[in-house]
PDB file of N, CA and C in Angstrom:
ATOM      1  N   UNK A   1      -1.349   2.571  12.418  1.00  0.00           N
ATOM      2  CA  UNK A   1      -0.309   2.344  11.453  1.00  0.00           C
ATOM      3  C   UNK A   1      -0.381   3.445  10.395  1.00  0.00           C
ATOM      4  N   UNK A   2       1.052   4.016   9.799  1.00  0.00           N
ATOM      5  CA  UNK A   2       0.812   5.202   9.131  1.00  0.00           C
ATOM      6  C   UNK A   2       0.958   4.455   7.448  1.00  0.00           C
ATOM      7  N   UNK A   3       0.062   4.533   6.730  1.00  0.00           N
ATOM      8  CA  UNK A   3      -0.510   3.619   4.974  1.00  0.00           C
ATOM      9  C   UNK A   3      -0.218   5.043   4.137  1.00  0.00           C
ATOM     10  N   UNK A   4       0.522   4.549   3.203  1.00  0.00           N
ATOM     11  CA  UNK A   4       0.691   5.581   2.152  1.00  0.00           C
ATOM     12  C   UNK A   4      -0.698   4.452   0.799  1.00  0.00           C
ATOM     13  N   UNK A   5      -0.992   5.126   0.653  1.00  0.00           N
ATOM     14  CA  UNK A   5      -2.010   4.290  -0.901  1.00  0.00           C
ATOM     15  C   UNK A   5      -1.306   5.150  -2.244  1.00  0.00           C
ATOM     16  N   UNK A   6      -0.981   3.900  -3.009  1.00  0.00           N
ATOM     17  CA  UNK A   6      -0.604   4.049  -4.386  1.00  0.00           C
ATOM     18  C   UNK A   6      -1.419   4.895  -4.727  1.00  0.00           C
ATOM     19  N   UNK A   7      -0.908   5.712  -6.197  1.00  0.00           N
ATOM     20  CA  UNK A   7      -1.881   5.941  -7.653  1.00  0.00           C
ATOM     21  C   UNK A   7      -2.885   5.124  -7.958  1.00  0.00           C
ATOM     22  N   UNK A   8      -2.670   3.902  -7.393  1.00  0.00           N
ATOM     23  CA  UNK A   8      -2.787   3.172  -8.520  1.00  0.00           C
ATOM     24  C   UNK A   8      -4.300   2.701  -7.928  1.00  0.00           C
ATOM     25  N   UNK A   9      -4.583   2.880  -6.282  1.00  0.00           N
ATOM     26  CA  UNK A   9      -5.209   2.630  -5.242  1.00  0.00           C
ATOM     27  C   UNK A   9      -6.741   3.849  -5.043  1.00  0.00           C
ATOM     28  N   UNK A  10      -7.812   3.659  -4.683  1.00  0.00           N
ATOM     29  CA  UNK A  10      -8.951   4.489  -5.181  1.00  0.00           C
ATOM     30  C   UNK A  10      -8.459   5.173  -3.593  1.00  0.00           C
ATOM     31  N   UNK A  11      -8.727   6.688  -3.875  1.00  0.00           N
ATOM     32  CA  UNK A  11      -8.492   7.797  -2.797  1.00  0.00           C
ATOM     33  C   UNK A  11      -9.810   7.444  -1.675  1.00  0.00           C
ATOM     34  N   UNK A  12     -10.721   6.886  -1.966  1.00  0.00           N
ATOM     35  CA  UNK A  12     -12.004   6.468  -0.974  1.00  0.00           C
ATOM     36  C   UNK A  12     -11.778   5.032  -0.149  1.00  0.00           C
ATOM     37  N   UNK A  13     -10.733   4.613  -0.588  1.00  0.00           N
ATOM     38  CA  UNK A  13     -10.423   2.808  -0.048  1.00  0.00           C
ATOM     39  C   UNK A  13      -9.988   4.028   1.469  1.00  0.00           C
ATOM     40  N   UNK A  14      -9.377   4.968   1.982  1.00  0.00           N
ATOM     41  CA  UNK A  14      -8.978   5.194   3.148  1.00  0.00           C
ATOM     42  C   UNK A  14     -10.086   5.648   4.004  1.00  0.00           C
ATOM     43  N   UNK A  15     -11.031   5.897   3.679  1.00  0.00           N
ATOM     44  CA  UNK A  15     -12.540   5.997   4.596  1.00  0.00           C
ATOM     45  C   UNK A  15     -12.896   4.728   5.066  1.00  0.00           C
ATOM     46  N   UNK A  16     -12.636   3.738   4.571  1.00  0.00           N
ATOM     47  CA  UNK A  16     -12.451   2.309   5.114  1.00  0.00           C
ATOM     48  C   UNK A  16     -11.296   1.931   5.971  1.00  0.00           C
ATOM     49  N   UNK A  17     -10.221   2.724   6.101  1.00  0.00           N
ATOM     50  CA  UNK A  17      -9.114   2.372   6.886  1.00  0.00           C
ATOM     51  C   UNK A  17      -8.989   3.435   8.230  1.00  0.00           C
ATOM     52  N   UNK A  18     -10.417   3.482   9.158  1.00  0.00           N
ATOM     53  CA  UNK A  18     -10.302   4.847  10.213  1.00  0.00           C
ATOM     54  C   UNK A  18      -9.700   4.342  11.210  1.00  0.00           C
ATOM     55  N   UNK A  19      -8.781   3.332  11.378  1.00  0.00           N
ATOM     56  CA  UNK A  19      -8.150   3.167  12.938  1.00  0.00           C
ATOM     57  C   UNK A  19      -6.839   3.345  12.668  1.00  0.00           C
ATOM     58  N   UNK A  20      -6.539   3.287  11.214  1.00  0.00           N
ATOM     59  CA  UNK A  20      -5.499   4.147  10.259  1.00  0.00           C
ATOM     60  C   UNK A  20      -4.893   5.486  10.210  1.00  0.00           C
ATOM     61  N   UNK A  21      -3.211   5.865  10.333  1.00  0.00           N
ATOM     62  CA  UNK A  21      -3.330   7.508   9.659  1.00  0.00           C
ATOM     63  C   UNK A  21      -2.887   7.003   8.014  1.00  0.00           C
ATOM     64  N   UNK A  22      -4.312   7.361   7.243  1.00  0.00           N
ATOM     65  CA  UNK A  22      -4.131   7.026   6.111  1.00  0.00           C
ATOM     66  C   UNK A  22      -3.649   8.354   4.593  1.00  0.00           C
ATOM     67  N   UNK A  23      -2.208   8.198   4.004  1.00  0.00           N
ATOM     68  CA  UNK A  23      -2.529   9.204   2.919  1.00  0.00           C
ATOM     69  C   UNK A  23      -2.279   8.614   1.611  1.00  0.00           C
ATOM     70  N   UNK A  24      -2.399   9.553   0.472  1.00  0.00           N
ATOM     71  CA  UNK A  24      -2.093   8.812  -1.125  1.00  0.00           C
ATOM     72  C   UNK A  24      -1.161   9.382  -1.432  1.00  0.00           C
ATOM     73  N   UNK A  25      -0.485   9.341  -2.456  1.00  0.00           N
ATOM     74  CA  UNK A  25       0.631   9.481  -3.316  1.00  0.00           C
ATOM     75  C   UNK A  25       0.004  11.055  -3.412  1.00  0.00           C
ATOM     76  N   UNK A  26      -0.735  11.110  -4.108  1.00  0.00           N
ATOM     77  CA  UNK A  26      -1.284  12.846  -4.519  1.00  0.00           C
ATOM     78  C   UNK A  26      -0.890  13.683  -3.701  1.00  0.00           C
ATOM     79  N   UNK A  27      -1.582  13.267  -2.474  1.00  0.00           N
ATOM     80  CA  UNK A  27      -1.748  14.159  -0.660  1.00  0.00           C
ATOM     81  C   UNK A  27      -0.195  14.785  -0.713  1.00  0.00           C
ATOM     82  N   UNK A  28       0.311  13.450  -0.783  1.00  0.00           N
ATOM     83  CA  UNK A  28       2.023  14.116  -0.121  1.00  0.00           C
ATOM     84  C   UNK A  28       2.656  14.562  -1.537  1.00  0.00           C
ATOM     85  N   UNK A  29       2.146  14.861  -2.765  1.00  0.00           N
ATOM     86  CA  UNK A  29       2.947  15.891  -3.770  1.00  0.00           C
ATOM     87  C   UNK A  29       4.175  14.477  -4.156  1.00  0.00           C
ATOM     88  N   UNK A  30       3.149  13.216  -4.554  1.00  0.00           N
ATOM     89  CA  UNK A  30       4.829  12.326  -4.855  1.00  0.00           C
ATOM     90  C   UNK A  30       3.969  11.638  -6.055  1.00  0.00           C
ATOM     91  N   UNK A  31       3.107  12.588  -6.767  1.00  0.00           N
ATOM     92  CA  UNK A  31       2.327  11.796  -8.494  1.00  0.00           C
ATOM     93  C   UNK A  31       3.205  11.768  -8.998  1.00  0.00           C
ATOM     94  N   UNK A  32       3.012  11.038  -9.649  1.00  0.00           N
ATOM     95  CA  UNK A  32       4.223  10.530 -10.917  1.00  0.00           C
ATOM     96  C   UNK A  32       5.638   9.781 -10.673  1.00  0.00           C
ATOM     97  N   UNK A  33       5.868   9.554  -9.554  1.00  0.00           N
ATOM     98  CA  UNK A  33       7.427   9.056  -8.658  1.00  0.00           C
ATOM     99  C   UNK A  33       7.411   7.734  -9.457  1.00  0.00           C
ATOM    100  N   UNK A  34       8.457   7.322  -9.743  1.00  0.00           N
ATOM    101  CA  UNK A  34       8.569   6.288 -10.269  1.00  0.00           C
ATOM    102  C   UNK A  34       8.496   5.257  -8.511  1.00  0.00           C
ATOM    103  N   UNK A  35       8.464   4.192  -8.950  1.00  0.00           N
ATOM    104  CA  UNK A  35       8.334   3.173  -7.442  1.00  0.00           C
ATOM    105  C   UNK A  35       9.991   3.264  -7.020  1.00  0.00           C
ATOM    106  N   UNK A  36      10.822   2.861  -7.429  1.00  0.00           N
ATOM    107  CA  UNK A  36      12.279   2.853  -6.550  1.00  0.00           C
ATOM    108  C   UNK A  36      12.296   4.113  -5.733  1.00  0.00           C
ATOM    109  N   UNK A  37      11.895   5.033  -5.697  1.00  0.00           N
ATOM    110  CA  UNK A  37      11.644   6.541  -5.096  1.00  0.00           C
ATOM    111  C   UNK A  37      10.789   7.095  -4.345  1.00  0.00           C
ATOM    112  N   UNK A  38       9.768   6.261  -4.668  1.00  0.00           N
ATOM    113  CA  UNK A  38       8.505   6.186  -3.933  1.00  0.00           C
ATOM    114  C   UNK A  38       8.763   5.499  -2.813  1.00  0.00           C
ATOM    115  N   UNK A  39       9.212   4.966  -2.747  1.00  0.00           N
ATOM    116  CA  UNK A  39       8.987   3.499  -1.849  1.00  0.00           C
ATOM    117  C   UNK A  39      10.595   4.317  -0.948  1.00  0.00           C
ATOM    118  N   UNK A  40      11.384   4.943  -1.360  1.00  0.00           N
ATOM    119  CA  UNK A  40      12.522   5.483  -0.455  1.00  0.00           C
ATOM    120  C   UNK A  40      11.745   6.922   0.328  1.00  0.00           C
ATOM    121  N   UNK A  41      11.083   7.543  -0.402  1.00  0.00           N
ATOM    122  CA  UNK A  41      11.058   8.620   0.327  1.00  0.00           C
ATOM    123  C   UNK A  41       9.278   8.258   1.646  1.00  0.00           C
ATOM    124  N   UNK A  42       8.593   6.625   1.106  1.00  0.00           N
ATOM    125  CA  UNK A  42       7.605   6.411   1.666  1.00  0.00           C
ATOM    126  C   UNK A  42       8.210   5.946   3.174  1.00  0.00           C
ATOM    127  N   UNK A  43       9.172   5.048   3.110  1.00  0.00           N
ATOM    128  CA  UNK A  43       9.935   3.974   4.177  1.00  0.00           C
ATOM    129  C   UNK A  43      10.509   5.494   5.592  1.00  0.00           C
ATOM    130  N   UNK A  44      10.311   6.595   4.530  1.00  0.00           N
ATOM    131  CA  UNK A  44      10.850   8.245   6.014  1.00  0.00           C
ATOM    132  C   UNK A  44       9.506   8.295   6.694  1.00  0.00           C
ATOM    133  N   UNK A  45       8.566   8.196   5.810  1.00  0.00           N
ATOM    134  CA  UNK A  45       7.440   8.978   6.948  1.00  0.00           C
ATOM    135  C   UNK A  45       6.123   7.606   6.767  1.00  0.00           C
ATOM    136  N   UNK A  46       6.151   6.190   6.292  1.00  0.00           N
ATOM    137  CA  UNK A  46       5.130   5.235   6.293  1.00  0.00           C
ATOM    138  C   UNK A  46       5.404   4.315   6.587  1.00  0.00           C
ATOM    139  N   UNK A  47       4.731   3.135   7.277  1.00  0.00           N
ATOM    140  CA  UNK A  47       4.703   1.715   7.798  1.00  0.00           C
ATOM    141  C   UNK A  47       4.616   1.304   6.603  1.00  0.00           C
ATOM    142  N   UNK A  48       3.811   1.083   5.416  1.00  0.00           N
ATOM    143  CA  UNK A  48       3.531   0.452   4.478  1.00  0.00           C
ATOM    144  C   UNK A  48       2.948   0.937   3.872  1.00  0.00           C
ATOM    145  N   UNK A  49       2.940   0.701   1.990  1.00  0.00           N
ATOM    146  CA  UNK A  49       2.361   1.128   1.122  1.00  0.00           C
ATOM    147  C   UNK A  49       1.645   0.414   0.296  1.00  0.00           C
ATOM    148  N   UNK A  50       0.133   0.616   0.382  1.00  0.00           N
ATOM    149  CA  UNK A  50      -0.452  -0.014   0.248  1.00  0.00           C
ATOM    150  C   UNK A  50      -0.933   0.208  -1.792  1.00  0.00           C
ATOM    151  N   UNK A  51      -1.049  -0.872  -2.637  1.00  0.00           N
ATOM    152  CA  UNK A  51      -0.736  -0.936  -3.788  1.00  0.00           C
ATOM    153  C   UNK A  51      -1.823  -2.468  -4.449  1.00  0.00           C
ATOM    154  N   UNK A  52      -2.365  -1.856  -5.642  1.00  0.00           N
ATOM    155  CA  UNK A  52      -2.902  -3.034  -6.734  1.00  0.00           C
ATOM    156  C   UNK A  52      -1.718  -3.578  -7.874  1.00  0.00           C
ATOM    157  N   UNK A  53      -0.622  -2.590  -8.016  1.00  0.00           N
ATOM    158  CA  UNK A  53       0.707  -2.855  -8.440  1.00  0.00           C
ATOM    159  C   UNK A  53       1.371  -4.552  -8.232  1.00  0.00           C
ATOM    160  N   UNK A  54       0.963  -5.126  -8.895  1.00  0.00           N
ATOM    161  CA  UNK A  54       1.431  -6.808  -8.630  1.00  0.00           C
ATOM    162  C   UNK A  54       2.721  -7.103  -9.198  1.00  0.00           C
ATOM    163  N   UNK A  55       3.428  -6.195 -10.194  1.00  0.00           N
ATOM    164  CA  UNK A  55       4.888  -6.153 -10.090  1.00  0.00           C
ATOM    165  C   UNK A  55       5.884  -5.407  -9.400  1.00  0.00           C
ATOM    166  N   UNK A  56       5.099  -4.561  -8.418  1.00  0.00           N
ATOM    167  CA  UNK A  56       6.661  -4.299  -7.656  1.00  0.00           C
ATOM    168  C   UNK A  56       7.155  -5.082  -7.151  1.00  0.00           C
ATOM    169  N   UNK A  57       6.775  -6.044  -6.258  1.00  0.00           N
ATOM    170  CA  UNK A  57       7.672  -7.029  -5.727  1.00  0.00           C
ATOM    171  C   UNK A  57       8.756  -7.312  -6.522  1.00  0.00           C
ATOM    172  N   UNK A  58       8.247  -7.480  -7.408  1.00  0.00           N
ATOM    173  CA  UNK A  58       9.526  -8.273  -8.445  1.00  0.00           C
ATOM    174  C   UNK A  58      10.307  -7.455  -9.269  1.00  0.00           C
ATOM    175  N   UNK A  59      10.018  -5.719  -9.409  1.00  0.00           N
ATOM    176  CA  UNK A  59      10.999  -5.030  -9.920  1.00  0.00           C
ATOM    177  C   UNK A  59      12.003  -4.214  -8.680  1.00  0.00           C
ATOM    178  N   UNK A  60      11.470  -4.151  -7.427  1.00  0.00           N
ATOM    179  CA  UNK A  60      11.902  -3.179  -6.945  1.00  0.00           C
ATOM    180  C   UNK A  60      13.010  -4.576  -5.374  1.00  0.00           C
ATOM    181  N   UNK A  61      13.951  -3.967  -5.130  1.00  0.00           N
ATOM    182  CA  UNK A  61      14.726  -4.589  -4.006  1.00  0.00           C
ATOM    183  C   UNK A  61      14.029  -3.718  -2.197  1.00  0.00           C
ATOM    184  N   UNK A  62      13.196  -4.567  -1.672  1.00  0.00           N
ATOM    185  CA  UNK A  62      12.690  -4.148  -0.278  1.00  0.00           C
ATOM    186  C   UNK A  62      13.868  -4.600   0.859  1.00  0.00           C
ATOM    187  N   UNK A  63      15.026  -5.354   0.853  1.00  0.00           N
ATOM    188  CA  UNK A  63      15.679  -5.498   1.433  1.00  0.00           C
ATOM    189  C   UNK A  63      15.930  -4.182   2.048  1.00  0.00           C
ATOM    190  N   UNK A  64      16.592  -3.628   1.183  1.00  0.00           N
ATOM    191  CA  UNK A  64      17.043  -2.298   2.553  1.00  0.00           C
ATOM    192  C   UNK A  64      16.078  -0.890   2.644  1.00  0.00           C
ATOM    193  N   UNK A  65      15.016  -1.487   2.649  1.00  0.00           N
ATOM    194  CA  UNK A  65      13.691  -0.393   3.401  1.00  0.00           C
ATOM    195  C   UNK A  65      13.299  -0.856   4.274  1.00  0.00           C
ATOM    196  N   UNK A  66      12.682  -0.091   5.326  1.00  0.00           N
ATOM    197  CA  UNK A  66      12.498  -0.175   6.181  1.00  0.00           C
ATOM    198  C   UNK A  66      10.739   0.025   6.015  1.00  0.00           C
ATOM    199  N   UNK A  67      10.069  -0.277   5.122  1.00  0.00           N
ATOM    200  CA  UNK A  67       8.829  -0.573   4.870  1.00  0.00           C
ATOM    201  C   UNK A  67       8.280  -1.426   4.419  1.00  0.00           C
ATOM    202  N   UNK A  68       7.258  -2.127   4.686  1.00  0.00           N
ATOM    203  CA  UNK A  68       6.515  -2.826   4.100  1.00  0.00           C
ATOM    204  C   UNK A  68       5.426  -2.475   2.526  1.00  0.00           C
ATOM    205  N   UNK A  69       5.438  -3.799   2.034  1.00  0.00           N
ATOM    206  CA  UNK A  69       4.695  -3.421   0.602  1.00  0.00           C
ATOM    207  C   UNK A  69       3.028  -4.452   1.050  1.00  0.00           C
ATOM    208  N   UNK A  70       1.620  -4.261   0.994  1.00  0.00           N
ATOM    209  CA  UNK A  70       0.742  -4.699   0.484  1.00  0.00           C
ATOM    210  C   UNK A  70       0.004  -4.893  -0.569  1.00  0.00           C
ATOM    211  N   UNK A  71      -0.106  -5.575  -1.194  1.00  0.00           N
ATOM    212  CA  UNK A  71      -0.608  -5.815  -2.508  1.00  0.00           C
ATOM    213  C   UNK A  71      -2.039  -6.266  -2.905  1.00  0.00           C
ATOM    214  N   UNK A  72      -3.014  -5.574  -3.054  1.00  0.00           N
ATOM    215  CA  UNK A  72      -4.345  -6.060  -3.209  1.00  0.00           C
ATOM    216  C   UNK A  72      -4.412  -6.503  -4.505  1.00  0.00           C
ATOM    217  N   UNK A  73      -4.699  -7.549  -4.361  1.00  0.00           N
ATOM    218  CA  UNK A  73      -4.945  -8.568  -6.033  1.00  0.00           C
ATOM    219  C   UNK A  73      -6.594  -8.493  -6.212  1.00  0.00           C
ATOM    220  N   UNK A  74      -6.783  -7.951  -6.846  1.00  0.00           N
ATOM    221  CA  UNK A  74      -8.461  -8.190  -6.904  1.00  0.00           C
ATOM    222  C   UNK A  74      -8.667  -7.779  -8.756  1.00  0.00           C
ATOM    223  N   UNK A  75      -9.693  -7.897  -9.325  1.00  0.00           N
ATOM    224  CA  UNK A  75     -10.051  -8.168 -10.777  1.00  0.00           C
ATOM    225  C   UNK A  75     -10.153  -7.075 -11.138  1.00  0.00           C
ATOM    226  N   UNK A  76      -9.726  -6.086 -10.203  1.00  0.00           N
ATOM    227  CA  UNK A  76      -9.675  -4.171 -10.941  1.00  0.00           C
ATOM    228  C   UNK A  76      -9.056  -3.647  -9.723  1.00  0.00           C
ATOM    229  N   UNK A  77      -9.118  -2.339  -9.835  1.00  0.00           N
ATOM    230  CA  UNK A  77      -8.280  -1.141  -9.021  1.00  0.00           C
ATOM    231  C   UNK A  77      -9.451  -0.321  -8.269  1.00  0.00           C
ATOM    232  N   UNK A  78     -11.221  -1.138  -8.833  1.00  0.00           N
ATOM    233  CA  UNK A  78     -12.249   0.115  -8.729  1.00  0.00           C
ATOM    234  C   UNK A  78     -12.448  -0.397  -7.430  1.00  0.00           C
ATOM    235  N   UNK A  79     -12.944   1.060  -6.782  1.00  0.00           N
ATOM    236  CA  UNK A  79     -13.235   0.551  -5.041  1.00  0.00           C
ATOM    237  C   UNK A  79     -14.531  -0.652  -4.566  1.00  0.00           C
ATOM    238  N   UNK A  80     -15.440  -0.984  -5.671  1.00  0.00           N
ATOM    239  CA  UNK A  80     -16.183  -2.037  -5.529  1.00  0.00           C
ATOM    240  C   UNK A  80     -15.220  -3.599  -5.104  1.00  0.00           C
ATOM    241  N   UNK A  81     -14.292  -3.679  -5.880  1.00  0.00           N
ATOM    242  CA  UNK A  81     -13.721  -4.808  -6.042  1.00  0.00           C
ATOM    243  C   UNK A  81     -12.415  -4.948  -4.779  1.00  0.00           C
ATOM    244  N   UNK A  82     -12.104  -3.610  -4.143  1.00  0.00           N
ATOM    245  CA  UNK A  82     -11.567  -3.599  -3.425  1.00  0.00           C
ATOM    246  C   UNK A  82     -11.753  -3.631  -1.529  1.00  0.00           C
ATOM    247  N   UNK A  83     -12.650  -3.344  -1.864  1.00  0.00           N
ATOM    248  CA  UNK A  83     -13.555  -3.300  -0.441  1.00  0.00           C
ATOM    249  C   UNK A  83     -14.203  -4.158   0.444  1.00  0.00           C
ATOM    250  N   UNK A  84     -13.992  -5.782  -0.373  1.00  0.00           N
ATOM    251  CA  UNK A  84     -14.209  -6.991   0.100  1.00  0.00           C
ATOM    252  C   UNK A  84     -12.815  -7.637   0.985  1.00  0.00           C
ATOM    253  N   UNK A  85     -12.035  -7.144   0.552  1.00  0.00           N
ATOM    254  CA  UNK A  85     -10.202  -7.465   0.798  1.00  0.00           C
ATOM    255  C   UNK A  85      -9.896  -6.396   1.964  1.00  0.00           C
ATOM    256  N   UNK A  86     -11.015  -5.496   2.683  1.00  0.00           N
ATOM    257  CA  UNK A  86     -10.380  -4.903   4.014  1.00  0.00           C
ATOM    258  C   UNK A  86     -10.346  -5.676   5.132  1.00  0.00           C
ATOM    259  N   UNK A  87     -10.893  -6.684   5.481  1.00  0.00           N
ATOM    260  CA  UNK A  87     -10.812  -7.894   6.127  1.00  0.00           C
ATOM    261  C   UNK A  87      -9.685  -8.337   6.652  1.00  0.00           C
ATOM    262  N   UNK A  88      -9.060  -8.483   5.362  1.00  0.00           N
ATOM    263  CA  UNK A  88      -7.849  -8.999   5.407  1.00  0.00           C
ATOM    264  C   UNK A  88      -6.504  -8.173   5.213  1.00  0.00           C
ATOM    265  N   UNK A  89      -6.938  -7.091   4.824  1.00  0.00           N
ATOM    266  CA  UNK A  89      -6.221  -6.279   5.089  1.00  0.00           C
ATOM    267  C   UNK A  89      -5.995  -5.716   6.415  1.00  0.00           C
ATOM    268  N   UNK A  90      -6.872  -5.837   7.234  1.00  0.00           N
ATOM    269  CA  UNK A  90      -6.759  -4.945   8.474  1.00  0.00           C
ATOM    270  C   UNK A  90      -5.431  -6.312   9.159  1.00  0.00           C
ATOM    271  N   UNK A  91      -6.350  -7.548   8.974  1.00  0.00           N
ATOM    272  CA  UNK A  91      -5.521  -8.900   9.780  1.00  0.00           C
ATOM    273  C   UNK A  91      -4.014  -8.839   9.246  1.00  0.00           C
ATOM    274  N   UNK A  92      -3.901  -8.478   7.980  1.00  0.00           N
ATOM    275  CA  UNK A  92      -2.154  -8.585   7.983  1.00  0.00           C
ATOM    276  C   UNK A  92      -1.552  -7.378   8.240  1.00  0.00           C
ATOM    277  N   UNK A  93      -1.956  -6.274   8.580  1.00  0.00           N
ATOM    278  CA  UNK A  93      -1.826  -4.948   9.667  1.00  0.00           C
ATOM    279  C   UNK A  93      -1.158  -4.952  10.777  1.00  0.00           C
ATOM    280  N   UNK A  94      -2.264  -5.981  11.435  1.00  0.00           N
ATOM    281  CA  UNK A  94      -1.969  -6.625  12.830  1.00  0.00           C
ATOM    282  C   UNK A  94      -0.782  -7.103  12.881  1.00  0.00           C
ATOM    283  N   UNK A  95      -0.354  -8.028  11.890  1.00  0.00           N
ATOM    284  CA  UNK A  95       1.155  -8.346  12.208  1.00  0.00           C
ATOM    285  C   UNK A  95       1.903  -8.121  10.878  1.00  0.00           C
ATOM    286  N   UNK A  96       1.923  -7.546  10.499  1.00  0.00           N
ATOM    287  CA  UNK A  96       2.624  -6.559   9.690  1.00  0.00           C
ATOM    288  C   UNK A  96       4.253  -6.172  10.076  1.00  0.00           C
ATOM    289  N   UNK A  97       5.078  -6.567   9.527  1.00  0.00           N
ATOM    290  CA  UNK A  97       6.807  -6.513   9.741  1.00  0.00           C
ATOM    291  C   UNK A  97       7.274  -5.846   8.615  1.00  0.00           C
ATOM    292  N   UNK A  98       7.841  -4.948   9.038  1.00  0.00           N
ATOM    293  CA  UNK A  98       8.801  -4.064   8.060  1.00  0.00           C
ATOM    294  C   UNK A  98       9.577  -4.989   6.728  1.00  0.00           C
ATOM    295  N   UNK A  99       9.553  -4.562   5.982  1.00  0.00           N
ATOM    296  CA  UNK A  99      10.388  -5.080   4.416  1.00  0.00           C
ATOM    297  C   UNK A  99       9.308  -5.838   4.635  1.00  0.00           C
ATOM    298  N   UNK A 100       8.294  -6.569   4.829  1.00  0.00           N
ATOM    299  CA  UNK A 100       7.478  -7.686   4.214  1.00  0.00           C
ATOM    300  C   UNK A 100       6.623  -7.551   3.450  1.00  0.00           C
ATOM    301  N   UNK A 101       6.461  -8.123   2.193  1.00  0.00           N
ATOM    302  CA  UNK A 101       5.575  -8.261   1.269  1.00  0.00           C
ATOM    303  C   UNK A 101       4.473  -9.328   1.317  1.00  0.00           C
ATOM    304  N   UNK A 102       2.886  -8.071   1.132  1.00  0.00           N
ATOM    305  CA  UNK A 102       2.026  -8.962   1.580  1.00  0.00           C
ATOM    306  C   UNK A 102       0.692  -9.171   0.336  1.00  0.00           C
ATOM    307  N   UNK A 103       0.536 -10.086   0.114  1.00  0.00           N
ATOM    308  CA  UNK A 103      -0.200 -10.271  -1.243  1.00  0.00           C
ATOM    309  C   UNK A 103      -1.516 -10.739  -0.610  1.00  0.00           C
ATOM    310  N   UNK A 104      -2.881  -9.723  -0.605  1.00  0.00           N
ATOM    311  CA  UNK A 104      -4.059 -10.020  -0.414  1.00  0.00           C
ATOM    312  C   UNK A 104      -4.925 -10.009  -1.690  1.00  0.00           C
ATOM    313  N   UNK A 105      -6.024 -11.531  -1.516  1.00  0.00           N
ATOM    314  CA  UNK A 105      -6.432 -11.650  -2.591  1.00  0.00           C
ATOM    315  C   UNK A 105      -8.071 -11.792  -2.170  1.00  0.00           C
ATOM    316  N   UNK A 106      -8.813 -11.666  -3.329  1.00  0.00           N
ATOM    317  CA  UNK A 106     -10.222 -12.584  -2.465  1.00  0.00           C
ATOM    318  C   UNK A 106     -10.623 -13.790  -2.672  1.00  0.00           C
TER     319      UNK A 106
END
């Protein structure tokens, strides 16, 4: 599955994702994109974008993308706190559907 990772997302969480083609916001030259833009120019070349961002769902319209949003809820953004939630991240991967928003927590 091709994972874009937020800003917002630690650049080392994708050494944990190797059955992944994994990149970040930085990699592809899209720092600073506001999310309505992000998320249009992510839906050309990503399955899903993976994010600690717990309000996009609710600012941005996924209806007409053709990508999926994941959302890691965890008590920080630091890769300690995130690295318990690949588990479950890999399992909603597996069935993972375009436009769906997926809220993983621990």
């Amino acid at each position: 599955m091709r994972l874009l990772l937020d800003e917002s997302v630690p650049r080392r969480l994708k050494r944990s994702l190797p059955r992944h083609a994994v990149r970040n916001v930085v990699e592809m030259g899209w720092g600073g994109i506001r999310n309505g833009e992000l998320l249009a120019r992510a839906a050309n070349e990503f399955d899903a974008l993976v994010t600690v961002d717990k309000n996009l769902q609710y600012q941005q319209n996924l209806d007409n993308l053709p990508i999926a949003v994941i959302v890691l809820d965890a008590k920080s953004n630091e890769l300690p706190y995130l690295l318990p939630l690949i588990p479950k991240l890999e399992e909603a991967l597996a069935n993972l559907v375009p436009r769906a928003i997926v809220r993983i927590g621990a």
